[in-house]
Protein backbone atom coordinates (compact mmCIF):
# COMPACT_ATOMS: atom_id res chain seq x y z
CA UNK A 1 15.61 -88.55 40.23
CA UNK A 2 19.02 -87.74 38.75
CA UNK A 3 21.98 -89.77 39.07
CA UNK A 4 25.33 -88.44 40.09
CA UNK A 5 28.17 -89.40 37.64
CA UNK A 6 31.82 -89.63 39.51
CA UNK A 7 33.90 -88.47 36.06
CA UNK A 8 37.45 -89.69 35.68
CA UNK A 9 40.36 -88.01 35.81
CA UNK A 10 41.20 -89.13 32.52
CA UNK A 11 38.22 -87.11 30.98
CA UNK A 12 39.26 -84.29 31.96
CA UNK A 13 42.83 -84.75 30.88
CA UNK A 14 42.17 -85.95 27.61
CA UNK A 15 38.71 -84.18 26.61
CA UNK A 16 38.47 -80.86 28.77
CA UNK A 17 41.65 -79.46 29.05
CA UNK A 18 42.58 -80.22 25.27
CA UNK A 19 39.28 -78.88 24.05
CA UNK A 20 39.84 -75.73 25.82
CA UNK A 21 43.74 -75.31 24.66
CA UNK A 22 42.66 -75.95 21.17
CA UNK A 23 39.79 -73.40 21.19
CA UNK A 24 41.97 -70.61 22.44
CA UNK A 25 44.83 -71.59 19.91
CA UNK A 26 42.10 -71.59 16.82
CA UNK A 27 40.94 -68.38 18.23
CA UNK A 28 44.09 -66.71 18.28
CA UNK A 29 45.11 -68.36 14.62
CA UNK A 30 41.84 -67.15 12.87
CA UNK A 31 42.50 -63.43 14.10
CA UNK A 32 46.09 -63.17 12.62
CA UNK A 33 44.69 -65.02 9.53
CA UNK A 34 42.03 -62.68 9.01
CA UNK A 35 44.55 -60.22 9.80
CA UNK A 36 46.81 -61.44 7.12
CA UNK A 37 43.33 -61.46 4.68
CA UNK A 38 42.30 -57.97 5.36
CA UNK A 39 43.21 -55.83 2.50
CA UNK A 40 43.57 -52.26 3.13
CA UNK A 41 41.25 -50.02 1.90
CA UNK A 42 41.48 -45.93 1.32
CA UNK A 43 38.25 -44.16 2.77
CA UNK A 44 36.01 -42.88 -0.22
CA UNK A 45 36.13 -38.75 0.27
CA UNK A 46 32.67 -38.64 -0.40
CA UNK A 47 31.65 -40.94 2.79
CA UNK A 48 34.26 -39.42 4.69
CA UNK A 49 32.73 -35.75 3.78
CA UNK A 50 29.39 -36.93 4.41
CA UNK A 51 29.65 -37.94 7.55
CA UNK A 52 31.90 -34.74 8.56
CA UNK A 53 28.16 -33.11 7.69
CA UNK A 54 26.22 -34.96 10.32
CA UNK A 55 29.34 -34.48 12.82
CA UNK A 56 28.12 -30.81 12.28
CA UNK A 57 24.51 -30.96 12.27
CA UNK A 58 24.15 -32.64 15.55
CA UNK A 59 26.65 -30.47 17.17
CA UNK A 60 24.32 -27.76 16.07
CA UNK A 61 21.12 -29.41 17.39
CA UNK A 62 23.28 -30.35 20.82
CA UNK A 63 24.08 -26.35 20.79
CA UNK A 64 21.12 -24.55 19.27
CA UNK A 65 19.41 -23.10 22.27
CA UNK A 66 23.36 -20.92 22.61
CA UNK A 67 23.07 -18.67 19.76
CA UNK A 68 20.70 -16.22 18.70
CA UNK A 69 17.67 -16.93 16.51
CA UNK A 70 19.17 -15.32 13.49
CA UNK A 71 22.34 -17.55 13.34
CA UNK A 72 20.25 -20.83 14.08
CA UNK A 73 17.91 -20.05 11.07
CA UNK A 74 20.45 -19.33 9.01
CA UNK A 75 22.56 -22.64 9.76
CA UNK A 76 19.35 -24.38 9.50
CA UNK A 77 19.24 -23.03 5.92
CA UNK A 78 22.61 -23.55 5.55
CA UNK A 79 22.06 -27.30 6.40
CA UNK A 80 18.44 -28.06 5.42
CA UNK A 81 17.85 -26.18 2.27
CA UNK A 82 15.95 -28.30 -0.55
CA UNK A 83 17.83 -26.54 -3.06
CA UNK A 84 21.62 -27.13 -2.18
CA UNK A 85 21.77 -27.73 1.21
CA UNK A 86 24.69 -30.39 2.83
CA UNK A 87 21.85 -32.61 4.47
CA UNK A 88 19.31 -32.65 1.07
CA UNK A 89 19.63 -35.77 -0.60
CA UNK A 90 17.42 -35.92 -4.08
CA UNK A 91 15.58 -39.17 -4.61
CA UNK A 92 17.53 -40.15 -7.72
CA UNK A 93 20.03 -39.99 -5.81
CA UNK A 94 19.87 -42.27 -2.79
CA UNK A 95 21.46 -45.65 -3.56
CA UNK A 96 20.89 -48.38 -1.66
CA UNK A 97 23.70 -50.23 0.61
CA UNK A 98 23.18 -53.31 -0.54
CA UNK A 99 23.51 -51.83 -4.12
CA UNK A 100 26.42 -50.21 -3.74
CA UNK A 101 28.10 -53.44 -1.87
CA UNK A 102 27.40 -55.60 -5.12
CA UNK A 103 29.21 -52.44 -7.25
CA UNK A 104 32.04 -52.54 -5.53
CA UNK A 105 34.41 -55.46 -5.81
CA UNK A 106 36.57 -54.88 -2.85
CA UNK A 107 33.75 -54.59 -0.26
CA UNK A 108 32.08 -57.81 -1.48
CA UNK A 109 35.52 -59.75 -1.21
CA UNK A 110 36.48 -58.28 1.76
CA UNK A 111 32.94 -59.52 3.53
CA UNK A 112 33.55 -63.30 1.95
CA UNK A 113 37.10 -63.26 3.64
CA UNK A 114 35.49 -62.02 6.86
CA UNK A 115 32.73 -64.82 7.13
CA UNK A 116 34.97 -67.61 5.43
CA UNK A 117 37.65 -66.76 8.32
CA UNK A 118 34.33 -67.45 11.23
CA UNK A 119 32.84 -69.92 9.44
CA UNK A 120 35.55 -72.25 7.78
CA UNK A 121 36.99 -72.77 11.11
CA UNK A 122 34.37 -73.30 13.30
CA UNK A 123 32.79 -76.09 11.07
CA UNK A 124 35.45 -78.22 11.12
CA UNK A 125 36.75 -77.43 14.85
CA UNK A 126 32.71 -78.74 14.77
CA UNK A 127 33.56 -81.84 12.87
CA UNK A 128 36.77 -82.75 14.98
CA UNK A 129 34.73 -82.48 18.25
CA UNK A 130 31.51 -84.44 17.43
CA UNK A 131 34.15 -87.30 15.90
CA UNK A 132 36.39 -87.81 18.55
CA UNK A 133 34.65 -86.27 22.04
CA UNK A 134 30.93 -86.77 21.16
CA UNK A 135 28.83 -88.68 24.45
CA UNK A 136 31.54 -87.46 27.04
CA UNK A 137 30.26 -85.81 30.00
CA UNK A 138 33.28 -83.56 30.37
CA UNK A 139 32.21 -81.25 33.09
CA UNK A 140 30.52 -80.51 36.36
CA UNK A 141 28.77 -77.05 37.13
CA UNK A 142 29.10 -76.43 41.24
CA UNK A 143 25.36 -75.35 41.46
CA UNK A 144 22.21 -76.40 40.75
CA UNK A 145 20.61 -75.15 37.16
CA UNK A 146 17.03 -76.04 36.36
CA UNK A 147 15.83 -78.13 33.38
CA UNK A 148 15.89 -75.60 30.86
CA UNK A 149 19.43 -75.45 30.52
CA UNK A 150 20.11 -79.14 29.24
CA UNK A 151 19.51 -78.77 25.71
CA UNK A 152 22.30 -76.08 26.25
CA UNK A 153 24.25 -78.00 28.84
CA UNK A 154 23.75 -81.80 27.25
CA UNK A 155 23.88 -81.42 23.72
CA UNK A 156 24.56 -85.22 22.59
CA UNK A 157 23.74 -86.77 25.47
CA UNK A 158 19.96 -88.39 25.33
CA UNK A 159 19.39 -89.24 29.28
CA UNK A 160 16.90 -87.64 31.06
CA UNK A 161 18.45 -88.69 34.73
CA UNK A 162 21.53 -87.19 34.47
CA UNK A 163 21.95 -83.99 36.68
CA UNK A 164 21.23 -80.72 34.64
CA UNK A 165 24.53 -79.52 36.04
CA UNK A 166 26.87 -81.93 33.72
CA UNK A 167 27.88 -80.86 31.05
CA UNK A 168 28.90 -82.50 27.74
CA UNK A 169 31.64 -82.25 25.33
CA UNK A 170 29.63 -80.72 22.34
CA UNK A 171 28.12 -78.22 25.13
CA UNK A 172 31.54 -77.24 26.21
CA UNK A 173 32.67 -76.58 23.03
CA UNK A 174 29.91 -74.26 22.27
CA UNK A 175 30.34 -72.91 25.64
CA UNK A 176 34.13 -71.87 24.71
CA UNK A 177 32.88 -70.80 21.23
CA UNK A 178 30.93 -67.97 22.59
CA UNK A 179 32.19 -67.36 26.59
CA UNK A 180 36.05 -66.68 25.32
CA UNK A 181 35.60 -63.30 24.61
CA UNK A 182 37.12 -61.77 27.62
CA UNK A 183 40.11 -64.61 27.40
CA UNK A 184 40.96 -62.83 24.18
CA UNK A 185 41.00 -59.58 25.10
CA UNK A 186 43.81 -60.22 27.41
CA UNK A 187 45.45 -61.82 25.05
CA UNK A 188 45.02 -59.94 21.67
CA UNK A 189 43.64 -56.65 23.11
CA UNK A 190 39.92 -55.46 23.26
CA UNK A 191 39.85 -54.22 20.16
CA UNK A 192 41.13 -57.24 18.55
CA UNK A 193 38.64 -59.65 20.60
CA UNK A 194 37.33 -62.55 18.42
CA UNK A 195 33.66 -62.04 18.96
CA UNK A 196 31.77 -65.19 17.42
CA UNK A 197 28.53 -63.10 17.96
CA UNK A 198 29.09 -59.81 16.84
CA UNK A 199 30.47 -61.16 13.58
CA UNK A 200 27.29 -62.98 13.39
CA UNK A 201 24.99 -59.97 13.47
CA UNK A 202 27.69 -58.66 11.37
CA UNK A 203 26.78 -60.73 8.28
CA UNK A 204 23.58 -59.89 8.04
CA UNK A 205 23.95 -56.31 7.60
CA UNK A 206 25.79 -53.90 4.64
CA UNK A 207 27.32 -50.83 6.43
CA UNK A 208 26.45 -47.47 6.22
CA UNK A 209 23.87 -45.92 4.30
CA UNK A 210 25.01 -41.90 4.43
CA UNK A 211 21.25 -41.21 2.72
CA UNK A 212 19.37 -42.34 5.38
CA UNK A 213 22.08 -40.58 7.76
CA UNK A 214 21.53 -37.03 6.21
CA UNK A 215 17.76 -37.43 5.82
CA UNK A 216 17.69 -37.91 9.47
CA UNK A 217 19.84 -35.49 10.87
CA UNK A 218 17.43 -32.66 8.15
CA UNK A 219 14.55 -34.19 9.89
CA UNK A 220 15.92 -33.56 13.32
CA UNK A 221 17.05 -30.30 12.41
CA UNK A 222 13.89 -29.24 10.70
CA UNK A 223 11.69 -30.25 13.69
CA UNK A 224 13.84 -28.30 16.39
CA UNK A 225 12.30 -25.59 18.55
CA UNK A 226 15.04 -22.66 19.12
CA UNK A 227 14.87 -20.98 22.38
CA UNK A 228 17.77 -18.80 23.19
CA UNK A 229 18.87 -19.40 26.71
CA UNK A 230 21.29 -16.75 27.08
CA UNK A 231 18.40 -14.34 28.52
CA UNK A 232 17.79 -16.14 31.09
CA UNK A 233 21.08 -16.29 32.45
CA UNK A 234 20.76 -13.22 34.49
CA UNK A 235 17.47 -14.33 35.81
CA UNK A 236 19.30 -17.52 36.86
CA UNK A 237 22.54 -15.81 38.27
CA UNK A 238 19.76 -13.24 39.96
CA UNK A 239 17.90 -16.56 41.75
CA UNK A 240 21.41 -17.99 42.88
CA UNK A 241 22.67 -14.97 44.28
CA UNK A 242 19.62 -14.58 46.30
CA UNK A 243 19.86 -17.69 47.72
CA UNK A 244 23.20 -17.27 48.46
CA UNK A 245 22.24 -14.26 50.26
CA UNK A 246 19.55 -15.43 52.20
């Protein structure tokens, strides 16, 4: 059966409430710092024009079915053609985002500052709370949780009768680490929320790639079926006025 822990007053003074100060103020410091890192780059006219094109071709997929045949096809062609159409990338071509990362300087340093700004903090933020708070129970939750969440709840403590609902000192800084989110929004703005996550899924990836961009948007736009819906707008208006009518 699990025990129930009275916690002192003193925890929560000097574990809790500093934990959760200092997580907010490291928060707020990394964003100007990476702020301050961020070098500013001008767009390449070529990515910029490229993705101008597939603005345009999916407006004209959206909007095919409202103009005639004739001007479809000849947009399509316009669009599609293998010979010099906007949306026709040749094989030789194609270069791969990854590639073109490791060409350019700037976009490789600029991805180093990024993850050094997450990671560099949060390892020794890390460091400071396993050394000085690790084995508190710092926290209560005011409902029961089953036994799945204590590895999330109880990191660092090893005692299988303590209430799921505790919560230790490692857990609550992990808890901050990804649950402040909305805390800096307020604070910073909601574009300039420190999300721990996103920039996580962030360094896996490379950007863009405009070639796979246009060869999708010439696949969508070769596979379209035109049907020009402005005939039947009198046979609609016909059906509505009828009903009206009856």
């Amino acid at each position: 059966m699990a025990e129930d822990l009275v916690l002192d007053t003193a925890i929560r003074d000097w574990v809790l409430i500093p934990l959760s100060v200092v997580m907010v103020l490291i928060g707020i410091l990394r964003y100007f710092v990476s702020k301050l890192m961020r070098s500013s780059q001008v767009p390449d006219p070529k990515i910029v024009k490229e993705g101008q094109v597939i603005v345009r071709a999916r407006n004209l997929r959206a909007g095919a079915n409202f103009i005639p045949p004739k001007s479809f096809r000849s947009r399509r062609v316009y669009f599609s053609n293998e010979e010099n159409g906007l949306l026709f990338v040749p094989k030789g071509q194609a270069q791969n985002a990854q590639a073109q990362m490791f060409s350019d300087p700037n976009m490789a340093m600029d991805m180093m500052k990024k993850n050094l700004s997450m990671i560099i903090p949060q390892t020794l933020t890390f460091a400071w709370v396993n050394f000085f708070f690790s084995g508190f129970v710092a926290a209560k939750i005011p409902f029961p949780l089953t036994q799945r969440f204590r590895s999330m709840l109880q990191n660092g403590i090893d005692l299988s009768t303590v209430d799921v609902s505790y919560v230790s000192s490692r857990s609550w800084y992990f808890l901050n680490l990804f649950g402040l989110r909305g805390l800096f929004s307020l604070i910073l703005g909601e574009e300039n929320a420190m999300d721990d996550t996103q920039r996580m899924m962030q360094m896996s990836g490379f950007g863009f790639d405009p070639a796979k961009s246009l060869s999708a948007e010439k696949d969508g736009l070769d596979i379209i079926q035109h049907e020009w819906a402005l005939p039947k707008f009198e046979h609609r208006a016909e059906e509505v006025l009828k009903k009206l009518i009856r």
